[in-house]
N, C-alpha and C. Protein backbone atom coordinates (compact mmCIF):
# COMPACT_ATOMS: atom_id res chain seq x y z
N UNK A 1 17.20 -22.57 38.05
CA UNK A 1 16.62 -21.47 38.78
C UNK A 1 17.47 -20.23 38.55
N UNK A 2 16.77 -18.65 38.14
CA UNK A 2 17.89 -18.25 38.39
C UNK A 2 17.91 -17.08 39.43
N UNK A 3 18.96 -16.11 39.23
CA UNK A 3 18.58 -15.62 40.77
C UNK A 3 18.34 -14.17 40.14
N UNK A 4 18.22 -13.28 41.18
CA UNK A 4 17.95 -11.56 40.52
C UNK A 4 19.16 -11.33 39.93
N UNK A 5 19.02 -10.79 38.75
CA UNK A 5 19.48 -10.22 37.90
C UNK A 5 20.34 -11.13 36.98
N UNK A 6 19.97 -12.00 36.43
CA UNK A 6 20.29 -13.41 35.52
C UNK A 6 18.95 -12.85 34.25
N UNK A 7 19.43 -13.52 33.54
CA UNK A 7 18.20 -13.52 32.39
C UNK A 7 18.32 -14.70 31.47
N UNK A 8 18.44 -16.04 32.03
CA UNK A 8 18.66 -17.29 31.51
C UNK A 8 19.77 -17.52 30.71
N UNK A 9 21.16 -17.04 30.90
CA UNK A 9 22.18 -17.34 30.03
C UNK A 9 21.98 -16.47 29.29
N UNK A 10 20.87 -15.69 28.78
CA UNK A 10 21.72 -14.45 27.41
C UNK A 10 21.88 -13.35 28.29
N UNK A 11 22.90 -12.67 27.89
CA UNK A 11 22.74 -11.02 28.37
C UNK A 11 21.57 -10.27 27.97
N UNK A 12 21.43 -9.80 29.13
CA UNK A 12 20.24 -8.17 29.30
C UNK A 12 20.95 -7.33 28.35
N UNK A 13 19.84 -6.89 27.38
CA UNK A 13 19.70 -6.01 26.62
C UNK A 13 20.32 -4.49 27.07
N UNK A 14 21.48 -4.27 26.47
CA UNK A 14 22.34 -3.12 26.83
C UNK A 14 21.90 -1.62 25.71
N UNK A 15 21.33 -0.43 26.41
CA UNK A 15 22.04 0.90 25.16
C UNK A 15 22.36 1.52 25.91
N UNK A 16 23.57 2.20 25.08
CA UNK A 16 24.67 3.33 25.62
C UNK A 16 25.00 2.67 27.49
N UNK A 17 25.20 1.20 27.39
CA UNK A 17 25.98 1.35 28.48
C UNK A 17 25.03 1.12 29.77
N UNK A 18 23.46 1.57 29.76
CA UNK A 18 22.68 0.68 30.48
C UNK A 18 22.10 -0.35 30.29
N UNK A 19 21.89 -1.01 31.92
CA UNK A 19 21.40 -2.50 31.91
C UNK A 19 20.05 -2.42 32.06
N UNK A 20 19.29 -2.40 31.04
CA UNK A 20 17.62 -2.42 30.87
C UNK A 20 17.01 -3.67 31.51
N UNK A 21 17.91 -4.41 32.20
CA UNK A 21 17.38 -5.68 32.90
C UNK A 21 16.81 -5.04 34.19
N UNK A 22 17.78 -4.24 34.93
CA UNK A 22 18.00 -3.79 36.21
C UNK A 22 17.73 -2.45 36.48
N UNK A 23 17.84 -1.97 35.25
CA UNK A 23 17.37 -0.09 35.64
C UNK A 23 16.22 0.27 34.67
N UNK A 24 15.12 0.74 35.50
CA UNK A 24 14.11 1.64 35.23
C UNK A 24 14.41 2.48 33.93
N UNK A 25 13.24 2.63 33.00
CA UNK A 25 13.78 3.65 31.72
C UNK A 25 13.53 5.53 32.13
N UNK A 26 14.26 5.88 31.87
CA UNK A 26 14.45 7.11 32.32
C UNK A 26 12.86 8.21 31.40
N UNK A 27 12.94 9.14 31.48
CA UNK A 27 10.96 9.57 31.31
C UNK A 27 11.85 10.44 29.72
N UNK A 28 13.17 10.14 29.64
CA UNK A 28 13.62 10.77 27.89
C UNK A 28 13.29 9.42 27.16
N UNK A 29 14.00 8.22 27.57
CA UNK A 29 13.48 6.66 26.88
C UNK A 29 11.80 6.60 26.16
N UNK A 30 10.86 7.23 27.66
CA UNK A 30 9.60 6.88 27.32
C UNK A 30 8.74 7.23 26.98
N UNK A 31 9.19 9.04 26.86
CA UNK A 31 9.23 10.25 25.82
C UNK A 31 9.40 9.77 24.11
N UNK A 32 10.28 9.17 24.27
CA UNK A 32 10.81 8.96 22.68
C UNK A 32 10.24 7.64 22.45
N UNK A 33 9.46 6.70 23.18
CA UNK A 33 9.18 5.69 22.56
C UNK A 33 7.44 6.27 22.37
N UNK A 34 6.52 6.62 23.18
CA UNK A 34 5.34 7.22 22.95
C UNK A 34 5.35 7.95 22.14
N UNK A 35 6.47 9.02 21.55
CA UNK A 35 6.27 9.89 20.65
C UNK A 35 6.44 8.91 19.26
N UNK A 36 7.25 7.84 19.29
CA UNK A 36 7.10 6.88 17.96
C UNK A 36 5.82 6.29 17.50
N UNK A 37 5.46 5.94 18.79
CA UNK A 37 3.96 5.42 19.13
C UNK A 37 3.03 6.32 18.62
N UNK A 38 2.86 7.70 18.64
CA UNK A 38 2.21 8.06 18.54
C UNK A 38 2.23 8.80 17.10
N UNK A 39 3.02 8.59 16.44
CA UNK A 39 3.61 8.97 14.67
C UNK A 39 3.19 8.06 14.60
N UNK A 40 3.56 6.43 14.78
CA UNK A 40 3.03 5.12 13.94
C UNK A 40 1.50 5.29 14.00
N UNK A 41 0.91 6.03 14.73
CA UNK A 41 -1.00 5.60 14.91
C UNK A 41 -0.92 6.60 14.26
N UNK A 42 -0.80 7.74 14.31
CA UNK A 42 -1.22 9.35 13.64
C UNK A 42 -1.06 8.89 12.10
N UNK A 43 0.00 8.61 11.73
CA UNK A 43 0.93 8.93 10.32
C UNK A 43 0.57 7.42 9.67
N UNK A 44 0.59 6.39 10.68
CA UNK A 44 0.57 5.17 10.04
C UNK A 44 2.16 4.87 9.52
N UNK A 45 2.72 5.66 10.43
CA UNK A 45 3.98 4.75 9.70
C UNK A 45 4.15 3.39 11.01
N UNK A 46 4.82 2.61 10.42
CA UNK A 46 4.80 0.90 10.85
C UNK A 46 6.24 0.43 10.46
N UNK A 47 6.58 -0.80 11.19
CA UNK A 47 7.46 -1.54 10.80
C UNK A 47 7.71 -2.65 10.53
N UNK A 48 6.37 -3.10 9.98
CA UNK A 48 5.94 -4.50 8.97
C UNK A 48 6.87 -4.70 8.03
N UNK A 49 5.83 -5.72 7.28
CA UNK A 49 6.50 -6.32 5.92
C UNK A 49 5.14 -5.24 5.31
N UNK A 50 4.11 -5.36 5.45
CA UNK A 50 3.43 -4.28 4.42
C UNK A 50 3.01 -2.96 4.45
N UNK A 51 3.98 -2.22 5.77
CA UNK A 51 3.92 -0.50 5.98
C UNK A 51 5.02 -0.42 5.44
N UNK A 52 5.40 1.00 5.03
CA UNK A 52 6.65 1.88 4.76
C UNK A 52 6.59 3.04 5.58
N UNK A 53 7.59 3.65 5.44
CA UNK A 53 7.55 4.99 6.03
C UNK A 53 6.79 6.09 5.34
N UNK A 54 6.38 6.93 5.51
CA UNK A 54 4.96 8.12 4.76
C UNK A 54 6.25 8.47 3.51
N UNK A 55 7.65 9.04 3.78
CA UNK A 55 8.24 9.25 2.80
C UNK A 55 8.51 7.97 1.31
N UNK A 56 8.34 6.57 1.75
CA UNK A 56 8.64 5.90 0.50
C UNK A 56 7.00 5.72 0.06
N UNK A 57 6.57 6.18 0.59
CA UNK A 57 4.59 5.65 0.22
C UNK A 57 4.63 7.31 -0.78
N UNK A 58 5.09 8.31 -0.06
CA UNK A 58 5.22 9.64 -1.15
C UNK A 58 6.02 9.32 -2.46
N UNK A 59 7.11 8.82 -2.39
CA UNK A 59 8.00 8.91 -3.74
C UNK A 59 6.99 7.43 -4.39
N UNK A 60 6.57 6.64 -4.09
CA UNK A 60 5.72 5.58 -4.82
C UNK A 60 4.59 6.65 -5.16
N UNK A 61 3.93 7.12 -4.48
CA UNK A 61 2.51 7.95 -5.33
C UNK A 61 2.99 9.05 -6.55
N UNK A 62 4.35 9.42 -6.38
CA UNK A 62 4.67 10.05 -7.48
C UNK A 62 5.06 9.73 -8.66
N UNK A 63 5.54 8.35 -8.70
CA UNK A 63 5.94 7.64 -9.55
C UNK A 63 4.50 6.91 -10.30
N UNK A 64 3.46 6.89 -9.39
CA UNK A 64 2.36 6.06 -10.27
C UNK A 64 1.57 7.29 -10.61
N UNK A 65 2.01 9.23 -10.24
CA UNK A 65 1.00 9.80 -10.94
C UNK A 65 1.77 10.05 -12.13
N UNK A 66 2.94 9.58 -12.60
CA UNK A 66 3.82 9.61 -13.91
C UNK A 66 2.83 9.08 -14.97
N UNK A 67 2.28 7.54 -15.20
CA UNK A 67 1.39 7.05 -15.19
C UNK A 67 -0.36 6.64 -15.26
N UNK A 68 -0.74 7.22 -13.86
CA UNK A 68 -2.19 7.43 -13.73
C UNK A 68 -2.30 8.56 -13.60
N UNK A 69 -3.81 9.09 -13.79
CA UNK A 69 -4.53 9.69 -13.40
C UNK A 69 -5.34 9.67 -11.71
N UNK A 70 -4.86 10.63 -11.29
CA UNK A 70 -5.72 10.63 -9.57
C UNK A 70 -7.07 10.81 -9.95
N UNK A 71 -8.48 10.45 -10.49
CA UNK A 71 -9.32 10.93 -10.55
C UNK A 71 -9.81 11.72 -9.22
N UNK A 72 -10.21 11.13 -8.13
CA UNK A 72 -10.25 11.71 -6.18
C UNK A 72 -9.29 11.19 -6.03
N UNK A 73 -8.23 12.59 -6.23
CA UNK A 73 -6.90 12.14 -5.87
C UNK A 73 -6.40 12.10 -3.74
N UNK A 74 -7.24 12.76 -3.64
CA UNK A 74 -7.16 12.69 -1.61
C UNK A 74 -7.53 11.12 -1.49
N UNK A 75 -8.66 10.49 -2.34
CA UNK A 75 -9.27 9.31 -1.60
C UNK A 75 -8.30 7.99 -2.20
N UNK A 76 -7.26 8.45 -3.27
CA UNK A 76 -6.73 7.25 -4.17
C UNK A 76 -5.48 7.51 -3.01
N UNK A 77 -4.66 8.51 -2.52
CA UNK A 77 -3.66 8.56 -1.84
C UNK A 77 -4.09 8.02 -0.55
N UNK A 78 -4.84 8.59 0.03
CA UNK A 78 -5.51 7.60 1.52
C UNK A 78 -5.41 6.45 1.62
N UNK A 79 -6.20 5.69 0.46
CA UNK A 79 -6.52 4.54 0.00
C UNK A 79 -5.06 3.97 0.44
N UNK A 80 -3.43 4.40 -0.86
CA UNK A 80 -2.83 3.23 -0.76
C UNK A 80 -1.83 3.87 0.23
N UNK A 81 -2.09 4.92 0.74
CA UNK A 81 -1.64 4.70 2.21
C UNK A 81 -1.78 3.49 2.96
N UNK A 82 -3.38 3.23 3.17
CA UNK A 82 -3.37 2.04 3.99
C UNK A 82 -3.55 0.69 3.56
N UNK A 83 -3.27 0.60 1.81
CA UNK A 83 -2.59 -0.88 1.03
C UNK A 83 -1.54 -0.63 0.40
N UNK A 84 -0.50 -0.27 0.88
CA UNK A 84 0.48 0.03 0.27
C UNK A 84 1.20 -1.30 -0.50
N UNK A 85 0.02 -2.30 -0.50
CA UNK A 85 0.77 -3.22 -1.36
C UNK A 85 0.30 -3.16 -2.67
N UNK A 86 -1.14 -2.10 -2.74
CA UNK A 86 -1.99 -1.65 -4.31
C UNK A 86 -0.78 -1.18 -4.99
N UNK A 87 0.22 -0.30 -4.57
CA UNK A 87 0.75 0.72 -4.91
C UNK A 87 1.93 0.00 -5.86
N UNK A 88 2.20 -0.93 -5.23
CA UNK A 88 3.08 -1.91 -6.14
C UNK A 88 2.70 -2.93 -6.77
N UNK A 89 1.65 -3.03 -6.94
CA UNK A 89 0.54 -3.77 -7.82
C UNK A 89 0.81 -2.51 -9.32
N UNK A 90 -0.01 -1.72 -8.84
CA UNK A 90 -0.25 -0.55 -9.98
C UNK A 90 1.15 0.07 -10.65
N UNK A 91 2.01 -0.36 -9.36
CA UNK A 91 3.46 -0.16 -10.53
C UNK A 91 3.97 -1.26 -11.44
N UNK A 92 3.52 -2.58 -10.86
CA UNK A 92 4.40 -3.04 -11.70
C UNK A 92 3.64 -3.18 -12.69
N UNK A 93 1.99 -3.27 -12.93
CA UNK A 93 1.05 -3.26 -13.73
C UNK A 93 1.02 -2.30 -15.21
N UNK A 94 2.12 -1.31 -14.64
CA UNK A 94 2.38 -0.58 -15.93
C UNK A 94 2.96 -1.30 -17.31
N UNK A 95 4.09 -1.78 -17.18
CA UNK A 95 4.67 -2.35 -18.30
C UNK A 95 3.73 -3.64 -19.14
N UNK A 96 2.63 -4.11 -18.53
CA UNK A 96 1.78 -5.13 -18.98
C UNK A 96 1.02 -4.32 -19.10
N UNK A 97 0.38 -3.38 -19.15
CA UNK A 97 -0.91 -2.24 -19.72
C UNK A 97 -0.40 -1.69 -21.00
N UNK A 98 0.60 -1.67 -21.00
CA UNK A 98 1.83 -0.92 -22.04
C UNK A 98 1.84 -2.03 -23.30
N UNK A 99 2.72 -2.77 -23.16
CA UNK A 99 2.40 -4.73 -23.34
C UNK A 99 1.20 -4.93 -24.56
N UNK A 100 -0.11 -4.63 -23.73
CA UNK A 100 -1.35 -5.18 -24.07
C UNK A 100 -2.38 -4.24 -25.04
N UNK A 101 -1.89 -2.76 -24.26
CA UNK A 101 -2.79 -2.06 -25.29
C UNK A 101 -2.21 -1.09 -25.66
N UNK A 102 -1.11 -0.86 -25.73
CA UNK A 102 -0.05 -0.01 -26.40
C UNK A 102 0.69 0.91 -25.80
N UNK A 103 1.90 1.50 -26.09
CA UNK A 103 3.25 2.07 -24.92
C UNK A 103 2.07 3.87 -25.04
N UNK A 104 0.85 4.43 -25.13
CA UNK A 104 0.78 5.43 -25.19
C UNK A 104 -0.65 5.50 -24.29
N UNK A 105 -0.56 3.95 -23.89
CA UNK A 105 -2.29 4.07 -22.88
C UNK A 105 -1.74 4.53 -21.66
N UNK A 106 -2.88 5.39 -21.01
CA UNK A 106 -2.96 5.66 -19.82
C UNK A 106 -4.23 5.27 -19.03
N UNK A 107 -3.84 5.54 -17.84
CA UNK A 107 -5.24 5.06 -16.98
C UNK A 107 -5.55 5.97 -15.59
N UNK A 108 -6.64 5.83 -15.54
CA UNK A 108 -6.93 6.91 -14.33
C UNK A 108 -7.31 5.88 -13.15
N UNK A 109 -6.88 5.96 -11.93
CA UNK A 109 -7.10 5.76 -10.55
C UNK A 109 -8.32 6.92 -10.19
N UNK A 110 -9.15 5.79 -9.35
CA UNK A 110 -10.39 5.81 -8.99
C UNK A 110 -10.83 5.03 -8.17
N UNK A 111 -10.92 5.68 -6.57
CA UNK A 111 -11.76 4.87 -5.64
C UNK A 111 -12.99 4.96 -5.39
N UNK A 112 -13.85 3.77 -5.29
CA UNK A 112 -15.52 3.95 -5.31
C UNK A 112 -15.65 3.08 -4.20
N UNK A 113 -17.25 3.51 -3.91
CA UNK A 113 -17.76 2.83 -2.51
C UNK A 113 -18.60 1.97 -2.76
N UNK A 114 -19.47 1.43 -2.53
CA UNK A 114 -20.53 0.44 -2.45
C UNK A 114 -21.57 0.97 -1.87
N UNK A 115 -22.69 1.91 -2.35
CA UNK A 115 -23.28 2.63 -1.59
C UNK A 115 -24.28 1.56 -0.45
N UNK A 116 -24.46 -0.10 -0.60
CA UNK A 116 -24.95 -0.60 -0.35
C UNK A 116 -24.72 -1.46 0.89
N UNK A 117 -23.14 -1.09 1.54
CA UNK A 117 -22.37 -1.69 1.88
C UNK A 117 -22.56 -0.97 3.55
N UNK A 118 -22.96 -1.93 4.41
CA UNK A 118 -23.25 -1.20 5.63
C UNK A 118 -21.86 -0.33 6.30
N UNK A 119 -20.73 -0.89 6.10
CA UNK A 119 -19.46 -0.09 6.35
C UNK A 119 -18.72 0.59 5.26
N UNK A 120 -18.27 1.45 5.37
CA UNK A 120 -17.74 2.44 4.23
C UNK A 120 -16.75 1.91 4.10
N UNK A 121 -15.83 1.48 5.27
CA UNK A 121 -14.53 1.08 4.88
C UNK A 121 -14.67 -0.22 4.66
N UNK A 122 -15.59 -0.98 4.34
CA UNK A 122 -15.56 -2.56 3.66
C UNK A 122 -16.10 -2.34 2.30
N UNK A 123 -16.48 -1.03 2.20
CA UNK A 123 -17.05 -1.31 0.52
C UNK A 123 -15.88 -0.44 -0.35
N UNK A 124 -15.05 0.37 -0.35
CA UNK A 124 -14.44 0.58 -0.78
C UNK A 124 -13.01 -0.09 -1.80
N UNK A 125 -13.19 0.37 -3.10
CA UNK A 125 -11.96 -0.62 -3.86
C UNK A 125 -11.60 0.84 -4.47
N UNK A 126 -10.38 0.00 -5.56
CA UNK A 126 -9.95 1.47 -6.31
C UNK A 126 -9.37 0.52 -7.33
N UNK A 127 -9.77 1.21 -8.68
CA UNK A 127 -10.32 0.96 -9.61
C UNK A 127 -9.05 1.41 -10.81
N UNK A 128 -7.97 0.81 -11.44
CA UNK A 128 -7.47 1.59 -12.43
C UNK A 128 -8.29 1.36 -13.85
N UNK A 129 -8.61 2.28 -14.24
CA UNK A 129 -9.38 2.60 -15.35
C UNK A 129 -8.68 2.67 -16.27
N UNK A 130 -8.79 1.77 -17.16
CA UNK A 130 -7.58 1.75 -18.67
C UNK A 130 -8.18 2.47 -19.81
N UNK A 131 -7.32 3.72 -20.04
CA UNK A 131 -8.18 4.28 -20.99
C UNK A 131 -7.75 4.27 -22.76
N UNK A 132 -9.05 3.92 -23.52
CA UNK A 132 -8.64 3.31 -24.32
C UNK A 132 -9.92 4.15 -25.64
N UNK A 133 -9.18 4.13 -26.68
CA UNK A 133 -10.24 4.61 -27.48
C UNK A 133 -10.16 3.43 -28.87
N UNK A 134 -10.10 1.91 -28.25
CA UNK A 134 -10.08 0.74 -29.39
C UNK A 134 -11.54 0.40 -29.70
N UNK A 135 -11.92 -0.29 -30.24
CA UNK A 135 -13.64 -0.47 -30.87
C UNK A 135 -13.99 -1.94 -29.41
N UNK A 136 -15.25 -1.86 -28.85
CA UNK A 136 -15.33 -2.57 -27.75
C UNK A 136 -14.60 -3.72 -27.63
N UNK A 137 -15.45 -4.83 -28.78
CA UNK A 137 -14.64 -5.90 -28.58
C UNK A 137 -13.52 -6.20 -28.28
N UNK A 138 -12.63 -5.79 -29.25
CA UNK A 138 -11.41 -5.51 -29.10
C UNK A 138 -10.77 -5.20 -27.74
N UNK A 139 -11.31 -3.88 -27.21
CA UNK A 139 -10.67 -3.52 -26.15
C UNK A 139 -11.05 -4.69 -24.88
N UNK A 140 -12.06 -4.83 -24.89
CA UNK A 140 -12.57 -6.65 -24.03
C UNK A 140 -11.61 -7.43 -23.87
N UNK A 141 -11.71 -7.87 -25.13
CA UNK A 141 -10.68 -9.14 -25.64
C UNK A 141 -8.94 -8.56 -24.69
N UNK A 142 -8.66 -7.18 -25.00
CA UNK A 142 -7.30 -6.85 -24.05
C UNK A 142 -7.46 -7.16 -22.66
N UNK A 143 -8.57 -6.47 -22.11
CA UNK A 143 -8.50 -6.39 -21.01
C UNK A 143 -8.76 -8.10 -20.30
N UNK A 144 -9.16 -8.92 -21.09
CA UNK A 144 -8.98 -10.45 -20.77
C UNK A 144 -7.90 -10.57 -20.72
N UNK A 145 -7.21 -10.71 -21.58
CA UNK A 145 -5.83 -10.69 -21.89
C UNK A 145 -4.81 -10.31 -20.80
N UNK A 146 -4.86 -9.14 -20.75
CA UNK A 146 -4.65 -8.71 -19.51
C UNK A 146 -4.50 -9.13 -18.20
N UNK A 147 -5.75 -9.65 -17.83
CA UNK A 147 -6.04 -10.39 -16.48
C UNK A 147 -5.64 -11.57 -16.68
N UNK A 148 -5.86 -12.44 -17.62
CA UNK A 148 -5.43 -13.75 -17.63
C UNK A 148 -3.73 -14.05 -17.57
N UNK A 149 -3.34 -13.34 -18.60
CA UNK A 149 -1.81 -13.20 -18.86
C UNK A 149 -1.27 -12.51 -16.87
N UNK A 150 -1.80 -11.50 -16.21
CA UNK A 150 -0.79 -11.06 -15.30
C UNK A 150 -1.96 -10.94 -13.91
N UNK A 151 -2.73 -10.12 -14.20
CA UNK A 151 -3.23 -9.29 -12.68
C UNK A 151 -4.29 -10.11 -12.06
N UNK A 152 -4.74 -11.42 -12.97
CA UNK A 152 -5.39 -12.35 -11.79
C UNK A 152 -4.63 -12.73 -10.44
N UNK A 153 -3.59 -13.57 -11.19
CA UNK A 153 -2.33 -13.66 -10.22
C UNK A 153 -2.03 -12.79 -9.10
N UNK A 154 -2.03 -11.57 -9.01
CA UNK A 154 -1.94 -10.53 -8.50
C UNK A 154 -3.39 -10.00 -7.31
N UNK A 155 -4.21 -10.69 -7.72
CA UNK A 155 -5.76 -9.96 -7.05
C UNK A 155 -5.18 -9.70 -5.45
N UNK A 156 -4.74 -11.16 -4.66
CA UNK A 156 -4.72 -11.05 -3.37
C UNK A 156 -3.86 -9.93 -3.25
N UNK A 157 -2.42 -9.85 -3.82
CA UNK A 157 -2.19 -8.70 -3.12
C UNK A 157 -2.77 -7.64 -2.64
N UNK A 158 -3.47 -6.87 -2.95
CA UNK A 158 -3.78 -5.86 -2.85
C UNK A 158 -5.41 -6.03 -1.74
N UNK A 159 -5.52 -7.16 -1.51
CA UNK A 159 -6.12 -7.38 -0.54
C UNK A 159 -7.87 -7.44 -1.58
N UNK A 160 -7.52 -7.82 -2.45
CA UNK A 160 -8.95 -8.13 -3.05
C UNK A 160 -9.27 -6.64 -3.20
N UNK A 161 -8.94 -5.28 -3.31
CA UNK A 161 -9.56 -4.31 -3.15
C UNK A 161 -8.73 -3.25 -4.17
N UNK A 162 -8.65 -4.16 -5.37
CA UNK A 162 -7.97 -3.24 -6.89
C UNK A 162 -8.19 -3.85 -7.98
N UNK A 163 -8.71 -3.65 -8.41
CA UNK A 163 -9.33 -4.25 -9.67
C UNK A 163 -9.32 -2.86 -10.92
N UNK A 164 -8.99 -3.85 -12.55
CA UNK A 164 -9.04 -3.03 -13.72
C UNK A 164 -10.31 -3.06 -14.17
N UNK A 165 -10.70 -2.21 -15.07
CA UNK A 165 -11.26 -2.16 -16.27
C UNK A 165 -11.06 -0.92 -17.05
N UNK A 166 -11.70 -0.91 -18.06
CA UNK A 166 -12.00 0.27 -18.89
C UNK A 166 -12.61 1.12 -19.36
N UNK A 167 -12.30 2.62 -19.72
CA UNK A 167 -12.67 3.33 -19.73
C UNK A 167 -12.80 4.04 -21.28
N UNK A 168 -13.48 3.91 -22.07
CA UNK A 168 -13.20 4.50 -23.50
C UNK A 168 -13.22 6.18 -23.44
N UNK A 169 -12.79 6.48 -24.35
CA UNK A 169 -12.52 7.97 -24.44
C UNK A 169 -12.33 8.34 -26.25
C-alpha cells in the first residue's frame, strides 16, 4: 500500500529541483508544453522513429533536388513531409539508378492522384521518373533490373506510396 506522496519505490520525476509528484505545473510548464503541442500538429514535427524535425526533412529535400527533378515541387515536398521515409528511399535509390542506367541519368519527382479515388489523400503516390533516352526495350529490361535487383525490397517503406518508372526524353 502506499501512502501520499510514495510512487511505488521509484522516485517522482524531478526538474530544476521540483517534485512533479506533489506540485502542480506552474502556467510557464504548460505554456511551453502546448506551445510544443502545437508546432508538432502545425509543423508536423514529431518524436517518432518516422518524423524528423522540419529542419532535417529540409536538408534531405535538398540533397534529393541535387538529383531529382521537383516536377510539383509544393506537392513532392508536402508529400515527403508526411513519408519522410520516401525521402530515404529516393536517397538511397540514387547510387542503384546510377548502377543501372548510367552515372549521368536523372529523374524527376512527381506526385499524382487517382482521379478515381474517393479520398485524395488515399490516392495519392509519387512517382520518380527515370529519365532515359535508351531504345524501349532496353530501357524496360533496366528498369526490371532495377526493381528486382533493389526497390522491390524497398516498396513497404515508403508506405506502398513510391514507385519508379520511366520517362524517355
Amino acid at each position: 500500500m502506499l501512502l501520499a506522496g510514495q510512487t511505488g519505490g521509484m522516485p517522482a520525476p524531478r526538474r530544476h529541483g521540483r517534485d512533479y509528484a506533489t506540485t502542480a505545473p506552474t502556467p510557464a510548464d504548460t505554456s511551453i508544453f502546448l506551445t510544443t503541442l502545437a508546432s508538432q500538429r502545425l509543423f508536423g514535427w514529431r518524436t517518432g522513429i518516422n518524423w524528423l524535425p522540419i529542419e532535417e526533412n529540409e536538408a534531405r529535400l535538398c540533397l534529393l533536388q541535387g538529383f531529382y527533378t521537383l516536377v510539383n515541387a509544393d506537392e513532392v515536398r508536402r508529400f515527403l513531409r508526411v513519408y519522410p521515409d520516401a525521402a530515404d528511399v529516393l536517397i538511397e535509390a540514387r547510387p542503384h539508378i546510377e548502377r543501372i542506367f548510367g552515372s549521368n541519368t536523372r529523374a524527376a519527382l512527381e506526385v499524382t492522384f487517382d482521379p478515381d479515388s474517393e479520398s485524395l489523400r488515399d490516392s495519392e503516390e509519387l512517382f520518380g521518373n527515370i529519365r532515359t533516352s535508351l531504345p524501349v526495350e532496353e530501357a524496360l529490361d533496366q528498369l526490371s533490373q532495377f526493381d528486382d535487383e533493389w526497390f522491390l525490397a524497398q516498396l513497404t517503406r515508403a508506405g506502398g506510396r513510391l514507385n519508379f518508372n520511366l520517362e524517355f526524353v
